[in-house]
N, C-alpha and C. Protein backbone atom coordinates (compact mmCIF):
# COMPACT_ATOMS: atom_id res chain seq x y z
N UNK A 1 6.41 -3.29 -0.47
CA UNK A 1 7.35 -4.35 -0.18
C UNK A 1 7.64 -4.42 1.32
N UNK A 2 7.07 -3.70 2.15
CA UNK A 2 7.21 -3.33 3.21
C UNK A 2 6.89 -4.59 4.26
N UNK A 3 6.31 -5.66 4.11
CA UNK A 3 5.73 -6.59 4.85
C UNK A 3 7.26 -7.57 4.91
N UNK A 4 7.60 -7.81 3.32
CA UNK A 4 9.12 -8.44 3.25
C UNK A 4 10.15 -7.92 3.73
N UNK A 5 10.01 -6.68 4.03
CA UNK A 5 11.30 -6.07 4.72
C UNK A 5 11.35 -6.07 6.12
N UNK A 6 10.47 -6.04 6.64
CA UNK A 6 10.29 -5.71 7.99
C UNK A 6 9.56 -7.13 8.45
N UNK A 7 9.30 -8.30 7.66
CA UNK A 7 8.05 -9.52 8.57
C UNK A 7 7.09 -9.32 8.71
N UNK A 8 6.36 -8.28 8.70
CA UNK A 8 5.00 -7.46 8.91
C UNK A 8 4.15 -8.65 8.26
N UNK A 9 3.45 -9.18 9.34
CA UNK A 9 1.56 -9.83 8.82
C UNK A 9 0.86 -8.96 8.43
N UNK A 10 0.87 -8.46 7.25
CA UNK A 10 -0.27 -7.24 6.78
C UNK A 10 -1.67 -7.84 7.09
N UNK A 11 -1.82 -8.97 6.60
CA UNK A 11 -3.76 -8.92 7.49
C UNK A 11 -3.72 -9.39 8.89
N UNK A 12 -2.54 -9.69 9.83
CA UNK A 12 -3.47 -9.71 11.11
C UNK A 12 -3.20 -8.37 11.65
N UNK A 13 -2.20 -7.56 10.90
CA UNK A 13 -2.20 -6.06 11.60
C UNK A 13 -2.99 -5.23 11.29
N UNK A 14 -3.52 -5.19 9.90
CA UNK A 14 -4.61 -4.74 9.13
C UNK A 14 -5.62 -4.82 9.89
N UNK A 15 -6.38 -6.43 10.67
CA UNK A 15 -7.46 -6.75 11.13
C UNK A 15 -7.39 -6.18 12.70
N UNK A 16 -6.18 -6.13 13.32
CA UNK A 16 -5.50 -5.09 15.05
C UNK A 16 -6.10 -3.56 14.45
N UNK A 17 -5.62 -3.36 13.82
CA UNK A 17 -6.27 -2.02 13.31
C UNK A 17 -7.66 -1.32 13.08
N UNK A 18 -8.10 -2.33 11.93
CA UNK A 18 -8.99 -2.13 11.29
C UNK A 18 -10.50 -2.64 11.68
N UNK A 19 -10.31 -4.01 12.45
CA UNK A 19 -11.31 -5.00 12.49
C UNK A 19 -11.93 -5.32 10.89
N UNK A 20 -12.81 -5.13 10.10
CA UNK A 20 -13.07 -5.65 8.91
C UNK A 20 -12.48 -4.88 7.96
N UNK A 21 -11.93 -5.26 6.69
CA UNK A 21 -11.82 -4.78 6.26
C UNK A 21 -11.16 -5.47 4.66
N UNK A 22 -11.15 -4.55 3.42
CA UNK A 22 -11.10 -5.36 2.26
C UNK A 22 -9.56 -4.42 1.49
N UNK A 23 -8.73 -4.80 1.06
CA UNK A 23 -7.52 -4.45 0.70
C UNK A 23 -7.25 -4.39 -0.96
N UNK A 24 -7.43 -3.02 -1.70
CA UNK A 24 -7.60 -2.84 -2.55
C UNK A 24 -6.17 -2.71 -3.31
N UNK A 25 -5.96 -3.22 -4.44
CA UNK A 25 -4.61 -2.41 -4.66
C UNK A 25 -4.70 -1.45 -5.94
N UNK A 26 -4.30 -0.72 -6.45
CA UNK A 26 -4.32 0.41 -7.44
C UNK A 26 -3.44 -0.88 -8.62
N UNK A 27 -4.06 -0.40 -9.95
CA UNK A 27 -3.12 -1.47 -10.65
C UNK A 27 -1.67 -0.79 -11.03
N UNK A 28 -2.09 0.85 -11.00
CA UNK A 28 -0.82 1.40 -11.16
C UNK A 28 0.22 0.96 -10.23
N UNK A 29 0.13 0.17 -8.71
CA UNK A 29 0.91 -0.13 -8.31
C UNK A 29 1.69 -1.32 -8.49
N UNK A 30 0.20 -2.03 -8.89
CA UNK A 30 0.82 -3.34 -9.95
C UNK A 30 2.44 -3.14 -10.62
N UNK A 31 1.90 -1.90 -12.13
CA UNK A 31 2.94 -1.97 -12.80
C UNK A 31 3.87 -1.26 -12.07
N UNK A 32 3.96 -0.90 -11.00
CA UNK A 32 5.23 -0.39 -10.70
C UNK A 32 6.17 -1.50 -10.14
N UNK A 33 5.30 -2.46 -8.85
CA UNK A 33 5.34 -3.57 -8.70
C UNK A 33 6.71 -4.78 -9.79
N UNK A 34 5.86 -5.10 -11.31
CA UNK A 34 6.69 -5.48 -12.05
C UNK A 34 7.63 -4.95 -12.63
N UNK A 35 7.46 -3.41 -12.86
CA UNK A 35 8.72 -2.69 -13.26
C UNK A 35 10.44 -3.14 -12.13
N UNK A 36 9.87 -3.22 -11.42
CA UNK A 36 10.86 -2.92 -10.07
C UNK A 36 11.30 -4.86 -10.30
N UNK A 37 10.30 -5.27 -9.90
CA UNK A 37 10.80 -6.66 -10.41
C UNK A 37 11.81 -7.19 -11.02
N UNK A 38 11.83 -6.33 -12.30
CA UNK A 38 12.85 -6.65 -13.11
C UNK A 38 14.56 -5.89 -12.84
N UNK A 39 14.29 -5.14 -11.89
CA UNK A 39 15.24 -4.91 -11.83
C UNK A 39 16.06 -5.40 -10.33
N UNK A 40 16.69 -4.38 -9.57
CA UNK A 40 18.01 -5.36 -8.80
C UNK A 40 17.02 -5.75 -7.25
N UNK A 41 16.02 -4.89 -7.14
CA UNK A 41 15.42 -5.61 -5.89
C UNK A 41 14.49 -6.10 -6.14
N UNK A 42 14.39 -7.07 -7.69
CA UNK A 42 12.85 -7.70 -8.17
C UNK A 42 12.52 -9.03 -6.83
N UNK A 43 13.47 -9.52 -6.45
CA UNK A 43 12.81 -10.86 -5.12
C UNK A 43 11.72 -10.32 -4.58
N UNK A 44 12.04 -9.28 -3.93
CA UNK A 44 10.96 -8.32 -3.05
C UNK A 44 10.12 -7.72 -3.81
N UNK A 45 10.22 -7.66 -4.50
CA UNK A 45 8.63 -7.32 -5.85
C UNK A 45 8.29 -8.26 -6.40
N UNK A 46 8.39 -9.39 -6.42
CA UNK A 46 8.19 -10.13 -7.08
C UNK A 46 7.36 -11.10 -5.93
N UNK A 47 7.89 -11.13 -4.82
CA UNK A 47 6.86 -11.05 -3.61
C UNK A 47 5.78 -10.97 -3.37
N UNK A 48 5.99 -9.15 -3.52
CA UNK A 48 5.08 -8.12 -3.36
C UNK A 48 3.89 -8.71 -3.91
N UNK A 49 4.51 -8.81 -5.17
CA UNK A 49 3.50 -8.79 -6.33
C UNK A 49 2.30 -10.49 -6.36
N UNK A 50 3.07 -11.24 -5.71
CA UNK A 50 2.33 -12.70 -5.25
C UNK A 50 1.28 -12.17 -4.57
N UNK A 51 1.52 -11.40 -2.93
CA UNK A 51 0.94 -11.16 -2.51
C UNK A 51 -0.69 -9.82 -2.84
N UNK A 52 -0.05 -9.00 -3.50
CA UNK A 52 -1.02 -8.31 -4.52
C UNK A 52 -1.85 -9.08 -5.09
N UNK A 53 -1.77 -9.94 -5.37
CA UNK A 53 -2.34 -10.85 -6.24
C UNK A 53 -3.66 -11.87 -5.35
N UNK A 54 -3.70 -11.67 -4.47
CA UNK A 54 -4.53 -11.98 -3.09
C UNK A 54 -5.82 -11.08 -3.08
N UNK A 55 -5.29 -10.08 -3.43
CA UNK A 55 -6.18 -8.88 -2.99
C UNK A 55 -6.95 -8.17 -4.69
N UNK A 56 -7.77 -7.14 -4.18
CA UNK A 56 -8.62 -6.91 -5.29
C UNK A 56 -7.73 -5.72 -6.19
N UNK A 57 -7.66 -5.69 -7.52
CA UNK A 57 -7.36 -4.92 -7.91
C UNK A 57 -7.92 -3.88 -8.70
N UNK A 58 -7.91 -2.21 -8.02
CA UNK A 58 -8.24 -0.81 -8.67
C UNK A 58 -7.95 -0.25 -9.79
N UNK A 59 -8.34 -0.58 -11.21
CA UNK A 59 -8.43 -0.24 -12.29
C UNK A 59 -8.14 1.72 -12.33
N UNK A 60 -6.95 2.18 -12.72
CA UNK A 60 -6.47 3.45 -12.45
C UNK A 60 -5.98 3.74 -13.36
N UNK A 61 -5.90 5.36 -13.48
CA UNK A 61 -4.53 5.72 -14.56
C UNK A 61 -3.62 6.42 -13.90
N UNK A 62 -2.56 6.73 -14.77
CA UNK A 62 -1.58 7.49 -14.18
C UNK A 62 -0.50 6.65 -13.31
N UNK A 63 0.20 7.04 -12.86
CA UNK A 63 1.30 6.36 -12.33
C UNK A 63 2.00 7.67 -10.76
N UNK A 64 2.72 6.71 -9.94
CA UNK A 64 3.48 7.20 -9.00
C UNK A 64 2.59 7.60 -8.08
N UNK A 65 2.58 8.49 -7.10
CA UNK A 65 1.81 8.55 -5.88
C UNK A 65 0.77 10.00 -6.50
N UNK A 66 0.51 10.53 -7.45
CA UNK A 66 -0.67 11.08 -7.89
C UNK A 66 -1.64 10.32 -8.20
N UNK A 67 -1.33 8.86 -8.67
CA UNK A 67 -2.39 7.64 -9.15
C UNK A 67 -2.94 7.17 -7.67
N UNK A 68 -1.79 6.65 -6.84
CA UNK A 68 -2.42 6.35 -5.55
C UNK A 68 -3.24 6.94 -4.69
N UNK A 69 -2.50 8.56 -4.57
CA UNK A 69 -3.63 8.96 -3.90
C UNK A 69 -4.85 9.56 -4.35
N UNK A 70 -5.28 9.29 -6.14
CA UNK A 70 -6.77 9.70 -6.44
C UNK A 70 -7.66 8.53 -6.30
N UNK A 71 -6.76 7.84 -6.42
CA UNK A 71 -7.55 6.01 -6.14
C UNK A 71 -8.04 5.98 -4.84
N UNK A 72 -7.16 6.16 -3.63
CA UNK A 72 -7.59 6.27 -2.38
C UNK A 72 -8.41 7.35 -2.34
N UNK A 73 -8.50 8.38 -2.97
CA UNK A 73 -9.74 9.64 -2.58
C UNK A 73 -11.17 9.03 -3.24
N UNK A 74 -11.23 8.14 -4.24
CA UNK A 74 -12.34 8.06 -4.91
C UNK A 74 -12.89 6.99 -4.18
N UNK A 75 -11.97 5.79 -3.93
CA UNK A 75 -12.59 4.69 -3.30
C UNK A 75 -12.74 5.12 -1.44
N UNK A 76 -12.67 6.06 -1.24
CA UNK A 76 -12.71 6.84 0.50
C UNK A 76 -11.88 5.86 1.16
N UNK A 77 -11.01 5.34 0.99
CA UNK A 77 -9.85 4.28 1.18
C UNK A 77 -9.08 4.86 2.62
N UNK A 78 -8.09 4.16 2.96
CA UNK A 78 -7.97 4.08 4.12
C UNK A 78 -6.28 3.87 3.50
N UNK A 79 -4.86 4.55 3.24
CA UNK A 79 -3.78 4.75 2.74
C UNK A 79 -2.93 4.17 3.31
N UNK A 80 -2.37 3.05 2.96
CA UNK A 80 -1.26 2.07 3.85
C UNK A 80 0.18 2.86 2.99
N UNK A 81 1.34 3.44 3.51
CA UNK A 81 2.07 3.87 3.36
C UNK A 81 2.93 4.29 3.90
N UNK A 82 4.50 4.13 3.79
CA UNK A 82 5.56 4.58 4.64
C UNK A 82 5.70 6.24 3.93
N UNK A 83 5.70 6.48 2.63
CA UNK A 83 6.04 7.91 1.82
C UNK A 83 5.63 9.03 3.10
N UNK A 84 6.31 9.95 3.28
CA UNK A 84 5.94 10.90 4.87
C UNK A 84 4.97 11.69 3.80
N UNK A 85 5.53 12.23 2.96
CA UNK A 85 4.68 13.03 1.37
C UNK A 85 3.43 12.66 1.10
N UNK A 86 3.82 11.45 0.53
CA UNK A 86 2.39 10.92 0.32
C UNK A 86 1.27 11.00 1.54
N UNK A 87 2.09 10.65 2.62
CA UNK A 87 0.87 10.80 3.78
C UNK A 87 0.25 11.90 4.72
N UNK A 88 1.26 13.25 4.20
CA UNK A 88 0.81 14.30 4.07
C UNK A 88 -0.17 14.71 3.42
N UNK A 89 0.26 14.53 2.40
CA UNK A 89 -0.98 14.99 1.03
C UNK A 89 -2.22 13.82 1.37
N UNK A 90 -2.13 12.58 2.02
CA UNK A 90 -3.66 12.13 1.91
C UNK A 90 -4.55 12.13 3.30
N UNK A 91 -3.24 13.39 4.40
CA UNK A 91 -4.38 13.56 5.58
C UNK A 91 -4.99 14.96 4.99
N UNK A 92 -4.47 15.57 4.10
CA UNK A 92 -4.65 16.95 3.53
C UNK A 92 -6.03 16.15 2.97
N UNK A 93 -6.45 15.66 2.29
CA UNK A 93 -7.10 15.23 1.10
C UNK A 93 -8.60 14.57 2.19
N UNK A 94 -8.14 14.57 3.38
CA UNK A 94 -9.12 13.59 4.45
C UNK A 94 -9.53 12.21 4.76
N UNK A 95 -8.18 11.71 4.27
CA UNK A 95 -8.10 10.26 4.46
C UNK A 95 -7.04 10.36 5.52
N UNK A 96 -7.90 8.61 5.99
CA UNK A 96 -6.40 7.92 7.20
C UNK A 96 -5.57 7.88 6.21
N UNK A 97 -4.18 7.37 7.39
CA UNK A 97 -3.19 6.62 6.61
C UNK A 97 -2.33 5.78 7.82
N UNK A 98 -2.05 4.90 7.33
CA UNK A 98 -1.28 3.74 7.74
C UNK A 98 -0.09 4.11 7.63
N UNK A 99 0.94 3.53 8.89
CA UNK A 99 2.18 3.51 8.77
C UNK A 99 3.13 2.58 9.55
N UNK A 100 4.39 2.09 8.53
CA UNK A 100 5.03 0.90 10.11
C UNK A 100 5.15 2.03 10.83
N UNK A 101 5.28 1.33 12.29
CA UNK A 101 6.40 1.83 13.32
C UNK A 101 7.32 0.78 13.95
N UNK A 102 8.27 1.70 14.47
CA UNK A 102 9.25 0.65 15.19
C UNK A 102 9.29 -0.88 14.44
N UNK A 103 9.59 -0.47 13.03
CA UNK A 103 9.77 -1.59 12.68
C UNK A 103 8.82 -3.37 12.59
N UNK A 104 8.05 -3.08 13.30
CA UNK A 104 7.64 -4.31 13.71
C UNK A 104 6.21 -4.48 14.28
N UNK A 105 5.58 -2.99 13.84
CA UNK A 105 3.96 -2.76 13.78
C UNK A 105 3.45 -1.74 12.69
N UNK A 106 2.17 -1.67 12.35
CA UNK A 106 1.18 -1.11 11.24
C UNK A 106 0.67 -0.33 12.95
N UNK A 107 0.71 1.58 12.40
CA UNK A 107 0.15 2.23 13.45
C UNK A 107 -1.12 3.11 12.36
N UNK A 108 -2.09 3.61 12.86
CA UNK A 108 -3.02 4.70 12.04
C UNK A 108 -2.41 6.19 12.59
N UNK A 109 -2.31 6.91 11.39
CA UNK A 109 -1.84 8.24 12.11
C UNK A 109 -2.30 9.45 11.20
């Protein structure tokens, strides 16, 4: 939800970053996506979830950030994420990872 919170152009910062590149989403994030929806900050998931809907979606199991980051290890993926945890565990694992900074940019770290 991070693009709605902050304004963030995820593909022209994606493309500052990345130069080519294809934006996968895990479907487990999907359903987390609509779970959240329904509840008190669904606008911003419900967003989210428009925008998800753009992009290709990763047929997964499991749920929460054990689903994300085996999805990103299998597909050698490239981890867009604010979680400090999660992005621990997926420089451990030997993937990039993405992160805002200062609010108002996508940095690789």
């Amino acid at each position: 939800m991070m693009p709605f919170q902050f304004s963030i152009n995820l593909d022209l910062e994606l493309r500052r970053l990345l130069g080519g590149f294809e934006v996968v989403v895990p479907s487990s994030v999907i359903a987390e996506l609509e779970t959240v929806a329904a509840g008190r900050k669904g606008s911003e998931a419900k967003a989210a979830l428009r925008l998800a809907a753009r992009y290709r979606t990763y047929e997964n199991e499991g749920s929460g950030d054990d689903a994300v980051l085996a999805s990103a290890v299998e597909l050698g993926a490239v981890l867009l994420t604010n979680d400090g945890g999660l992005r621990r565990r997926a420089r451990r694992a030997g993937l990039q990872t993405i992160c805002l900074r200062g609010k108002n940019h996508l940095e690789i770290v």
